[in-house]
Protein backbone atom coordinates (compact mmCIF):
# COMPACT_ATOMS: atom_id res chain seq x y z
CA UNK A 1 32.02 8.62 -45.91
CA UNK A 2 28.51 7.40 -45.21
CA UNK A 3 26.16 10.49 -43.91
CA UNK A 4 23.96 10.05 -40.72
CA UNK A 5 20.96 8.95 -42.60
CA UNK A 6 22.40 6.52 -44.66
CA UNK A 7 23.86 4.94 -41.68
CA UNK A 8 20.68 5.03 -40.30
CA UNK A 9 19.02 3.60 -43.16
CA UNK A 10 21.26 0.73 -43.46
CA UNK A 11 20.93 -0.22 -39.67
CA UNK A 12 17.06 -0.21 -39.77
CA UNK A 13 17.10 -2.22 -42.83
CA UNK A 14 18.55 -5.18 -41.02
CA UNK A 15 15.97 -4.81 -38.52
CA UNK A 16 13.17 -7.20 -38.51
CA UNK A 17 10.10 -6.71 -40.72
CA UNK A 18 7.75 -3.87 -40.14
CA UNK A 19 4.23 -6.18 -39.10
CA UNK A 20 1.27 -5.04 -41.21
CA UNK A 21 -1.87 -5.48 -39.51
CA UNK A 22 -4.56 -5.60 -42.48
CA UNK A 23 -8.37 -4.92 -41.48
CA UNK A 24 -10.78 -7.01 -43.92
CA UNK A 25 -13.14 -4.66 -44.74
CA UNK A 26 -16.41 -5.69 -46.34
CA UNK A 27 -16.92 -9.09 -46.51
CA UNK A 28 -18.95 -8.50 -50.32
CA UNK A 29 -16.91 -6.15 -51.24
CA UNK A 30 -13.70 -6.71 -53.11
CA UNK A 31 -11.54 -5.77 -50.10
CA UNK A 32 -10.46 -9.69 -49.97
CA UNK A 33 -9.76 -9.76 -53.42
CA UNK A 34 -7.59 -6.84 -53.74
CA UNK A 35 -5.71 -8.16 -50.63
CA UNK A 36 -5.13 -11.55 -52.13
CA UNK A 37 -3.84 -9.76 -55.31
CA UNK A 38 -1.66 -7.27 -53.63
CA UNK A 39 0.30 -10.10 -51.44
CA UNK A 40 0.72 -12.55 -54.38
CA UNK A 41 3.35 -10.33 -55.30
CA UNK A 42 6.01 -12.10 -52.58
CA UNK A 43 8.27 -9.70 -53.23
CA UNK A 44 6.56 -7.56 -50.75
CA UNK A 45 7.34 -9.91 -47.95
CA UNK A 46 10.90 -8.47 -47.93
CA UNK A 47 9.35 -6.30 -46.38
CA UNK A 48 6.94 -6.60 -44.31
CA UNK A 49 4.69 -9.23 -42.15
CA UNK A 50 1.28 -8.96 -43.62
CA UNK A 51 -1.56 -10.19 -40.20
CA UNK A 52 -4.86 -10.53 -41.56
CA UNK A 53 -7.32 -10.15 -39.16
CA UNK A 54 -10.17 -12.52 -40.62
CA UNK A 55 -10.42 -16.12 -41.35
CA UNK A 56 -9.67 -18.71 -44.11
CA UNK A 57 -12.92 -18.95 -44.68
CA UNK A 58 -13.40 -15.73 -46.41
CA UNK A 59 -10.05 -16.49 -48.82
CA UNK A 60 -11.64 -19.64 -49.43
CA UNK A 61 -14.82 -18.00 -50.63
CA UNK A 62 -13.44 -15.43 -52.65
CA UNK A 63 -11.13 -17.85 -54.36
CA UNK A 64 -13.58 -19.63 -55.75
CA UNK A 65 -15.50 -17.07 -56.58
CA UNK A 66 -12.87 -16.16 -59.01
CA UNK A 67 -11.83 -19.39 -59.94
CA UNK A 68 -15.48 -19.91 -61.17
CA UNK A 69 -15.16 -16.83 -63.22
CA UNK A 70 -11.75 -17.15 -64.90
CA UNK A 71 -10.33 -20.46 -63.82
CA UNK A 72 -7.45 -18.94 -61.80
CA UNK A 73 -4.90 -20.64 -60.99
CA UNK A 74 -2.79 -20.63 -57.62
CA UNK A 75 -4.10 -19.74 -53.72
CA UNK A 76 -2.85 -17.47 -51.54
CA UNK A 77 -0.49 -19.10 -49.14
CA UNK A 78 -0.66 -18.32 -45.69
CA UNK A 79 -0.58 -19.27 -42.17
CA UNK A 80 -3.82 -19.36 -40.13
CA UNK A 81 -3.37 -18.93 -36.57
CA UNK A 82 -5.36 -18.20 -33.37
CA UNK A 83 -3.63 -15.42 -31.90
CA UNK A 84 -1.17 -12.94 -32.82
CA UNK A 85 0.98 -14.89 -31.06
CA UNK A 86 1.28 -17.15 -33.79
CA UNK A 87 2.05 -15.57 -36.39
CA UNK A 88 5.85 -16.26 -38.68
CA UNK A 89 8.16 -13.49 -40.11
CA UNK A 90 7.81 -12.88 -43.37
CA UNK A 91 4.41 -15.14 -43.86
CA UNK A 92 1.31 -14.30 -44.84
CA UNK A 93 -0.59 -14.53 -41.18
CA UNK A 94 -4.74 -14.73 -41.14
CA UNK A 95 -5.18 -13.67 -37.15
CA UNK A 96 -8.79 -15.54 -37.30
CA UNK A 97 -11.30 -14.15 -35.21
CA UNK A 98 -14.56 -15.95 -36.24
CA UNK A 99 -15.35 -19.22 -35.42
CA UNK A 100 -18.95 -19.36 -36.65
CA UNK A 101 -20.36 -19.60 -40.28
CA UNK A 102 -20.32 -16.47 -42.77
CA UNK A 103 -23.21 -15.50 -44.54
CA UNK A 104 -21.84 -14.22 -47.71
CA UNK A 105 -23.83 -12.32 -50.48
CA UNK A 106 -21.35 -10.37 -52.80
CA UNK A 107 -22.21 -6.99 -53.89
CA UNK A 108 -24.69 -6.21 -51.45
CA UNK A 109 -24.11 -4.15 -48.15
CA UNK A 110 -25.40 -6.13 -45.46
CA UNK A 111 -25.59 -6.23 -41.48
CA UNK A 112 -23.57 -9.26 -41.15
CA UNK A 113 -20.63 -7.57 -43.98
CA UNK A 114 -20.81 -4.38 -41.35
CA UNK A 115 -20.44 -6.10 -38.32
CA UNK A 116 -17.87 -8.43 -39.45
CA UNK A 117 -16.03 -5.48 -40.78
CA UNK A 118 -15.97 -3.56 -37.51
CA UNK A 119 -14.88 -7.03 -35.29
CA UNK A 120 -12.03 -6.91 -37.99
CA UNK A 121 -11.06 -3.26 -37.66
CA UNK A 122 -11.63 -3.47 -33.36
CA UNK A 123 -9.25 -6.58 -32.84
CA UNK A 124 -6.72 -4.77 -35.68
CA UNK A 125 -6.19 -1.52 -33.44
CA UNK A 126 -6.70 -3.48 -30.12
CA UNK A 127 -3.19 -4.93 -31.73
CA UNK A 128 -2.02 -1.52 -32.72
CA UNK A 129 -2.83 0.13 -29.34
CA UNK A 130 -0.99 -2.82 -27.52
CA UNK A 131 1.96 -2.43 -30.14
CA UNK A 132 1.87 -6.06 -31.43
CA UNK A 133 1.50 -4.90 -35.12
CA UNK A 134 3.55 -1.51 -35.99
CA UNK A 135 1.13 0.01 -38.44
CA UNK A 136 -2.85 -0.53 -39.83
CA UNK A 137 -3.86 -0.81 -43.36
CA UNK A 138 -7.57 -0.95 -43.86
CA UNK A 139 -9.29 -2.73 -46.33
CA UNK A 140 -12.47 -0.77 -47.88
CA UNK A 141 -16.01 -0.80 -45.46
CA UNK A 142 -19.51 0.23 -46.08
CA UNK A 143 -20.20 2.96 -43.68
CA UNK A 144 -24.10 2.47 -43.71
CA UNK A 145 -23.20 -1.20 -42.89
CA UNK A 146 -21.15 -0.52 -40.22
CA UNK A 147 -23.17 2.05 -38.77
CA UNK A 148 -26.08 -0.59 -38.02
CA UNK A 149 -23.81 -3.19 -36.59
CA UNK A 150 -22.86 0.10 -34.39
CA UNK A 151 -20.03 2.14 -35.95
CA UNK A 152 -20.83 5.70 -34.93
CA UNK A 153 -18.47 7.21 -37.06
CA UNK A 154 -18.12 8.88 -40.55
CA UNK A 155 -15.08 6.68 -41.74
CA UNK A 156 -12.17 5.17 -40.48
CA UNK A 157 -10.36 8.36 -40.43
CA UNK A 158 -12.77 9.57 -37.30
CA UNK A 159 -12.29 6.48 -35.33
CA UNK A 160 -9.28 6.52 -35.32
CA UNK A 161 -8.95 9.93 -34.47
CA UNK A 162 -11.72 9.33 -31.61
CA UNK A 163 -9.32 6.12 -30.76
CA UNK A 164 -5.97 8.13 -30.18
CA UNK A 165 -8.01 11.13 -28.34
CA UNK A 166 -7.55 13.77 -31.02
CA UNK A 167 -10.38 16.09 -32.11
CA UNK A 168 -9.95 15.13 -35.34
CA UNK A 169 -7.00 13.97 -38.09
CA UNK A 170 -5.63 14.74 -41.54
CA UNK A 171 -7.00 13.23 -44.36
CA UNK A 172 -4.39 12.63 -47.19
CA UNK A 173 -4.45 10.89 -50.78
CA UNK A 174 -0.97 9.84 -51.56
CA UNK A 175 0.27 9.05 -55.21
CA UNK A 176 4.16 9.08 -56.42
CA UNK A 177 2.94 12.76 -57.67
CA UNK A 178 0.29 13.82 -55.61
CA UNK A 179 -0.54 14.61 -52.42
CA UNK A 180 -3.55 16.11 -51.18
CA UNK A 181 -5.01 17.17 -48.06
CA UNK A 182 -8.24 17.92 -46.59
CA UNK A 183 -9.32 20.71 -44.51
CA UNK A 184 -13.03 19.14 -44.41
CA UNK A 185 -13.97 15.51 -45.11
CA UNK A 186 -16.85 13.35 -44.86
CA UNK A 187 -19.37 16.48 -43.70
CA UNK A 188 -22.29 17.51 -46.41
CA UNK A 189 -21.82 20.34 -48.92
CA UNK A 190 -23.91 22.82 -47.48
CA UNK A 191 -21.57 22.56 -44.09
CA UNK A 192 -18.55 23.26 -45.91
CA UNK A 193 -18.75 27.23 -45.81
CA UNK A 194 -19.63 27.54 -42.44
CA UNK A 195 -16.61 24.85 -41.08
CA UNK A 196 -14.08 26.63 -42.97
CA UNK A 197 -12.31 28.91 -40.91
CA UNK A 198 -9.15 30.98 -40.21
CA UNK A 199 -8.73 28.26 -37.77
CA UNK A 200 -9.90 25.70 -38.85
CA UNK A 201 -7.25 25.70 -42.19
CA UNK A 202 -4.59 26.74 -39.96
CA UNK A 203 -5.13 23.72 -38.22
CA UNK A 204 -4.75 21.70 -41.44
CA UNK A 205 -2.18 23.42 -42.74
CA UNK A 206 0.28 23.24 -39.13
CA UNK A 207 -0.94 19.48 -39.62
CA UNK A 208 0.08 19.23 -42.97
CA UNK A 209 2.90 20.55 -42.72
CA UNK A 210 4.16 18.49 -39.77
CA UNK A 211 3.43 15.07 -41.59
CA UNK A 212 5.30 16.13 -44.68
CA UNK A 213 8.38 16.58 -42.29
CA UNK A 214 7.89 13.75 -39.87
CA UNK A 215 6.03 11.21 -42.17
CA UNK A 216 7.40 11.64 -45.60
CA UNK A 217 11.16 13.04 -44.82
CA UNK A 218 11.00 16.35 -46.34
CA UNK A 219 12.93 18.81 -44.70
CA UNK A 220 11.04 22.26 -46.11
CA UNK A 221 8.16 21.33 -47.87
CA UNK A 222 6.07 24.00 -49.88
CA UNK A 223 2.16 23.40 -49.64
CA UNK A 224 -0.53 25.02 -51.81
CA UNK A 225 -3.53 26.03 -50.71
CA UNK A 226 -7.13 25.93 -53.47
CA UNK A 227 -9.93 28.19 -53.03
CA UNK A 228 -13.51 27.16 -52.04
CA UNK A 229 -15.36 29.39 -54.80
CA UNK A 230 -14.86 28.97 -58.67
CA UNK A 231 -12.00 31.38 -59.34
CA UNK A 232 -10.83 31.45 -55.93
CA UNK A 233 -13.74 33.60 -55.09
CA UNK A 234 -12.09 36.02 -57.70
CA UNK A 235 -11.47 39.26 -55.49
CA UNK A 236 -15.25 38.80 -53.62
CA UNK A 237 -17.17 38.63 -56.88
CA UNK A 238 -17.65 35.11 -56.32
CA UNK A 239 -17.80 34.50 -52.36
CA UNK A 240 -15.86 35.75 -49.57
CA UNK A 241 -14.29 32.28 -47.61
CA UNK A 242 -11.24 33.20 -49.53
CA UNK A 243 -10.49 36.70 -48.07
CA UNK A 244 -11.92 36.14 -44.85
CA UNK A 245 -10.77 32.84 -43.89
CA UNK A 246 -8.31 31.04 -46.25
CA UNK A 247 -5.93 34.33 -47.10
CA UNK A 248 -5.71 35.14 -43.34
CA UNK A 249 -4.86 31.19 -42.06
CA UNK A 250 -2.20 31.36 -45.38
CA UNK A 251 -0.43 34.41 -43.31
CA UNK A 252 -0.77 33.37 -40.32
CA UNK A 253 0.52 29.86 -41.40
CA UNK A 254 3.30 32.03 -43.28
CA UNK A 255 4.62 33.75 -40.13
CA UNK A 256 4.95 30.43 -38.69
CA UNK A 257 7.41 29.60 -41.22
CA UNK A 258 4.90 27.01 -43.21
CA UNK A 259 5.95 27.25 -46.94
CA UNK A 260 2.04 28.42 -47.71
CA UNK A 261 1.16 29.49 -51.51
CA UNK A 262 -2.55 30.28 -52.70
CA UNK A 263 -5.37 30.08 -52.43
CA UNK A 264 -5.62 29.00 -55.81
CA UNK A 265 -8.56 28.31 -58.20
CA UNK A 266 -9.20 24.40 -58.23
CA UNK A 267 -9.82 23.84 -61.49
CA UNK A 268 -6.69 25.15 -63.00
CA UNK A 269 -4.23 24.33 -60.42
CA UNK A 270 -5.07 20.79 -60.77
CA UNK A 271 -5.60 21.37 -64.87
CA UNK A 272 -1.40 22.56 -65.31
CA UNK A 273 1.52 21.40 -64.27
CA UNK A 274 0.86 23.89 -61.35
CA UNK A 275 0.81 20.96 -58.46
CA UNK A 276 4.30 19.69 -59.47
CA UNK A 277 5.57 22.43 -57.63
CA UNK A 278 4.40 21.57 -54.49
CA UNK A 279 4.94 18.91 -51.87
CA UNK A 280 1.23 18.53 -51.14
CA UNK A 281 -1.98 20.42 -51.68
CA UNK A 282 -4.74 21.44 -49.64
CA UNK A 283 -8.35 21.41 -50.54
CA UNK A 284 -11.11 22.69 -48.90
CA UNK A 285 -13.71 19.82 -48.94
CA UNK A 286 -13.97 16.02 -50.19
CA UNK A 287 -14.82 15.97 -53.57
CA UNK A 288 -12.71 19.07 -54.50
CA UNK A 289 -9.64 16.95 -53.82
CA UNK A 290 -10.76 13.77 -54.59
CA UNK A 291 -11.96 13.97 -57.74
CA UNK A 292 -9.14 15.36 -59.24
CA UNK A 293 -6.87 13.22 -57.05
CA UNK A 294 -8.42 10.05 -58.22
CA UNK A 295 -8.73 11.13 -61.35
CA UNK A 296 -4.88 11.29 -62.07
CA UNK A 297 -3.87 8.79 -59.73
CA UNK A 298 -6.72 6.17 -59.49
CA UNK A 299 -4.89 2.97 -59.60
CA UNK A 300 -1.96 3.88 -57.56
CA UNK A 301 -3.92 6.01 -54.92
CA UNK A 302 -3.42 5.86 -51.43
CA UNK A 303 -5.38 7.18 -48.15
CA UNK A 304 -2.81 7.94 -45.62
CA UNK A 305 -4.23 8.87 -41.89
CA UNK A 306 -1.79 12.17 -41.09
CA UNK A 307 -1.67 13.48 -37.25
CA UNK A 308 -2.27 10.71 -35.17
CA UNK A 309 0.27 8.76 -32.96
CA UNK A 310 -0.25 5.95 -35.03
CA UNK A 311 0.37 4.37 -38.90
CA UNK A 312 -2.68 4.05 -40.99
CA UNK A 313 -3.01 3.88 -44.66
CA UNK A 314 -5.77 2.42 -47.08
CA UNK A 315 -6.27 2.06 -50.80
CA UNK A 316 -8.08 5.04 -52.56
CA UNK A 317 -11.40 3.01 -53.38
CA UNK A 318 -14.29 1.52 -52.06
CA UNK A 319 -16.12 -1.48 -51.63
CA UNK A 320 -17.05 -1.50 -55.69
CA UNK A 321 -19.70 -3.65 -55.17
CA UNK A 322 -20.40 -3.82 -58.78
CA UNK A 323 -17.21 -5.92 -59.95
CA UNK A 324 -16.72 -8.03 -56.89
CA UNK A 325 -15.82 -11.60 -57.87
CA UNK A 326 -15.42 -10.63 -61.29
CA UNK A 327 -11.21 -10.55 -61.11
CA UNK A 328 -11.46 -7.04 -62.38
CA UNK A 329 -10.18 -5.16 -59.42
CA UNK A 330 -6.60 -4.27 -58.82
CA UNK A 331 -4.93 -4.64 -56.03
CA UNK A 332 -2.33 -2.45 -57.15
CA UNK A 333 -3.61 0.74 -54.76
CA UNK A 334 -3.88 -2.00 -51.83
CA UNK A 335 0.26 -2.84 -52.11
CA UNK A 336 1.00 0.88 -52.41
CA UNK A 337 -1.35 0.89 -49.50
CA UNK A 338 1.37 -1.50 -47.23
CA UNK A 339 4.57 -0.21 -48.80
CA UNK A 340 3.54 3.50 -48.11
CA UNK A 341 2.36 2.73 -43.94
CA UNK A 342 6.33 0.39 -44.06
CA UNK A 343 7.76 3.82 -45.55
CA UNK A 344 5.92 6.05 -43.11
CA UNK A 345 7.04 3.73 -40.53
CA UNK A 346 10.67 3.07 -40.81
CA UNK A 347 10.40 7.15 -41.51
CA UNK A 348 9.65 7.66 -37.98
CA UNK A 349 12.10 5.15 -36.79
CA UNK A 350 14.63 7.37 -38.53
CA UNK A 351 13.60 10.69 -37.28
CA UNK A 352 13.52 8.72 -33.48
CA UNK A 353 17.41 7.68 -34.32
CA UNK A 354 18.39 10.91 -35.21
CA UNK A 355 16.65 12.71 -31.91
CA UNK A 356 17.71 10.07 -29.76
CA UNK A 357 20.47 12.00 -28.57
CA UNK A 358 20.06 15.53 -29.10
CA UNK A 359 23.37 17.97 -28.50
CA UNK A 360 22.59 19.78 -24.81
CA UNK A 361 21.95 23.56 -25.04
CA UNK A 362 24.64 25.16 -23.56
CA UNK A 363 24.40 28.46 -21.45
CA UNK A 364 24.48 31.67 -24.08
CA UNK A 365 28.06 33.03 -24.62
CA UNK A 366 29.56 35.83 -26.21
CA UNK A 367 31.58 35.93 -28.35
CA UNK A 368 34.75 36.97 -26.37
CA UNK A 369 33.49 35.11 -23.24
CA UNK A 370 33.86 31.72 -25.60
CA UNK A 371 36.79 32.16 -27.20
């Protein structure tokens, strides 16, 4: 007999496809490239309806860019239309929002790059807010860029979180292995100490712990917890965050019934086999989770927006301005990009189905009154 889920599963699968709304990025960056390359695999229109919010003129450029390099062969096909009104199933769509000429100049951050990039990512989560696309992947941006076309923000993560009226949101990488939160993000080194508190990871942790459930289906997920000092501070010797911030939120987080383990020394948790244990890990600061996380899971890497109302994901790089139009970057990180926000997606659609119809609490019996 098929269980609830499955049911479930099989109903939302003849449903119609999850629309992708995809955010350019920066114009000289390889954000269009690794786009093209992760929706030439059609496959992935089984899925999904991939709406670029752009024009053709940017394709157009970057195609020959890299046909004048290695003499590709092939276009990406897709439908250019006005409006998301016009946009087919299981197409690729280019929503085109730019009527004027594009200054291009690949591999350089420019003013024109930024502000294209932020008209890209506005009309995307106009879209979003409005619900005519069901979830946002973002292609990568040049934060100084953006900031002088007049971004105020850190990243993408912020906005959004700014967007949806939340303080602030989880920052995850997602591999098939790996995944990694963030208790502080795009905030300098010397801020770190100071903006780690009890609360502060219990925050992150009651966060994390809710998008493991909600966004990635597992039912009692275990999280571990690193140290912000070099041996976990070992006992004091090397800094106190660990036993007068971390430990504490780890309890406190425990007594709440979060599976919480740690805190753990970075460099050897993320040196074993250690993190296979675990459903996710959470660092204290950027490049203590990043740098391992993209260093075992570079090319498959996702960022995945956790604790906001809304679906976001993005691939694990940046703009690379180095290799742009140079057909060396992947676009493998950008599909697992759009097939983890469809996952997350039809994940909540699942979890809706199920609490659609909850059982009604009944008065409190004993056990002789109800028999």
């Amino acid at each position: 007999m098929m269980n609830t889920n499955s049911r479930i599963k099989k109903e939302l699968n003849t449903q119609p496809n999850v629309k992708v709304g995809i955010s350019i990025g920066d114009l000289n960056g390889i954000g269009p490239e690794v786009i093209m390359k992760a929706l030439s695999d059609t496959r992935l229109l089984v899925g999904c309806t991939p709406i670029i919010y752009a024009s053709n003129k940017v394709f157009l450029f970057h195609e020959k860019a890299l046909n004048a390099v290695d003499d590709l062969e092939g276009e990406l096909n897709y439908n250019s239309c006005n409006s998301i009104e016009d946009i087919q199933l299981n197409k690729i769509n280019v929503v085109k929002i730019w009527d004027d000429e594009i200054p291009f100049d690949l591999g350089k951050p420019t003013i024109d790059g930024g502000k294209h990039a932020f008209e890209s990512l506005e009309k995307a989560t106009q879209d979003l807010a409005s619900g005519k696309i069901d979830v946002l992947v973002t292609a990568p941006i040049n934060k100084h860029a953006m900031n002088k076309s007049g971004f105020k923000f850190p990243g993408h993560t912020e906005y959004l979180a700014d967007l949806a009226g939340e303080d602030e949101a989880l920052m995850l990488m997602v591999s098939s292995s790996l995944r990694v939160g963030l208790v502080t993000s795009h905030i300098p080194l010397k801020e770190v100490s100071e903006t780690v508190t009890v609360e502060k990871v219990l925050a992150k942790l009651s966060a994390f712990n809710d998008s493991l459930k909600k966004d990635f289906g597992i039912k009692r997920p275990k999280i571990a917890v690193l140290g912000l000092n070099p041996h976990a501070g070992e006992n004091g010797k090397m800094g106190s965050e660990e036993n007068e911030s971390i430990s504490p939120a780890i309890v406190k987080a425990s007594n709440q019934g979060i599976l919480t383990f740690g805190p753990f020394p970075a460099d050897g948790f993320f040196g074993s086999d250690s993190r296979y244990q675990y459903d996710g890990v959470l660092a204290m600061y950027h490049d203590q989770g990043l740098a391992a996380f993209k260093a075992l899971s570079f090319d498959e890497g996702v960022n995945f927006t956790a604790g906001l109302p809304i679906v976001r994901t993005s691939p694990d790089h940046g703009t690379a301005y180095d290799i742009v139009g140079q057909n060396k970057a992947s676009g493998d990180s950008m599909r697992n990009a759009i097939y983890l926000a469809i996952d997350v997606y039809r994940n909540h659609l699942i979890e809706k189905e199920i609490n659609k119809n909850p059982l009604a609490i009944s008065e409190k019996k004993t056990w002789k009154e109800g028999r």
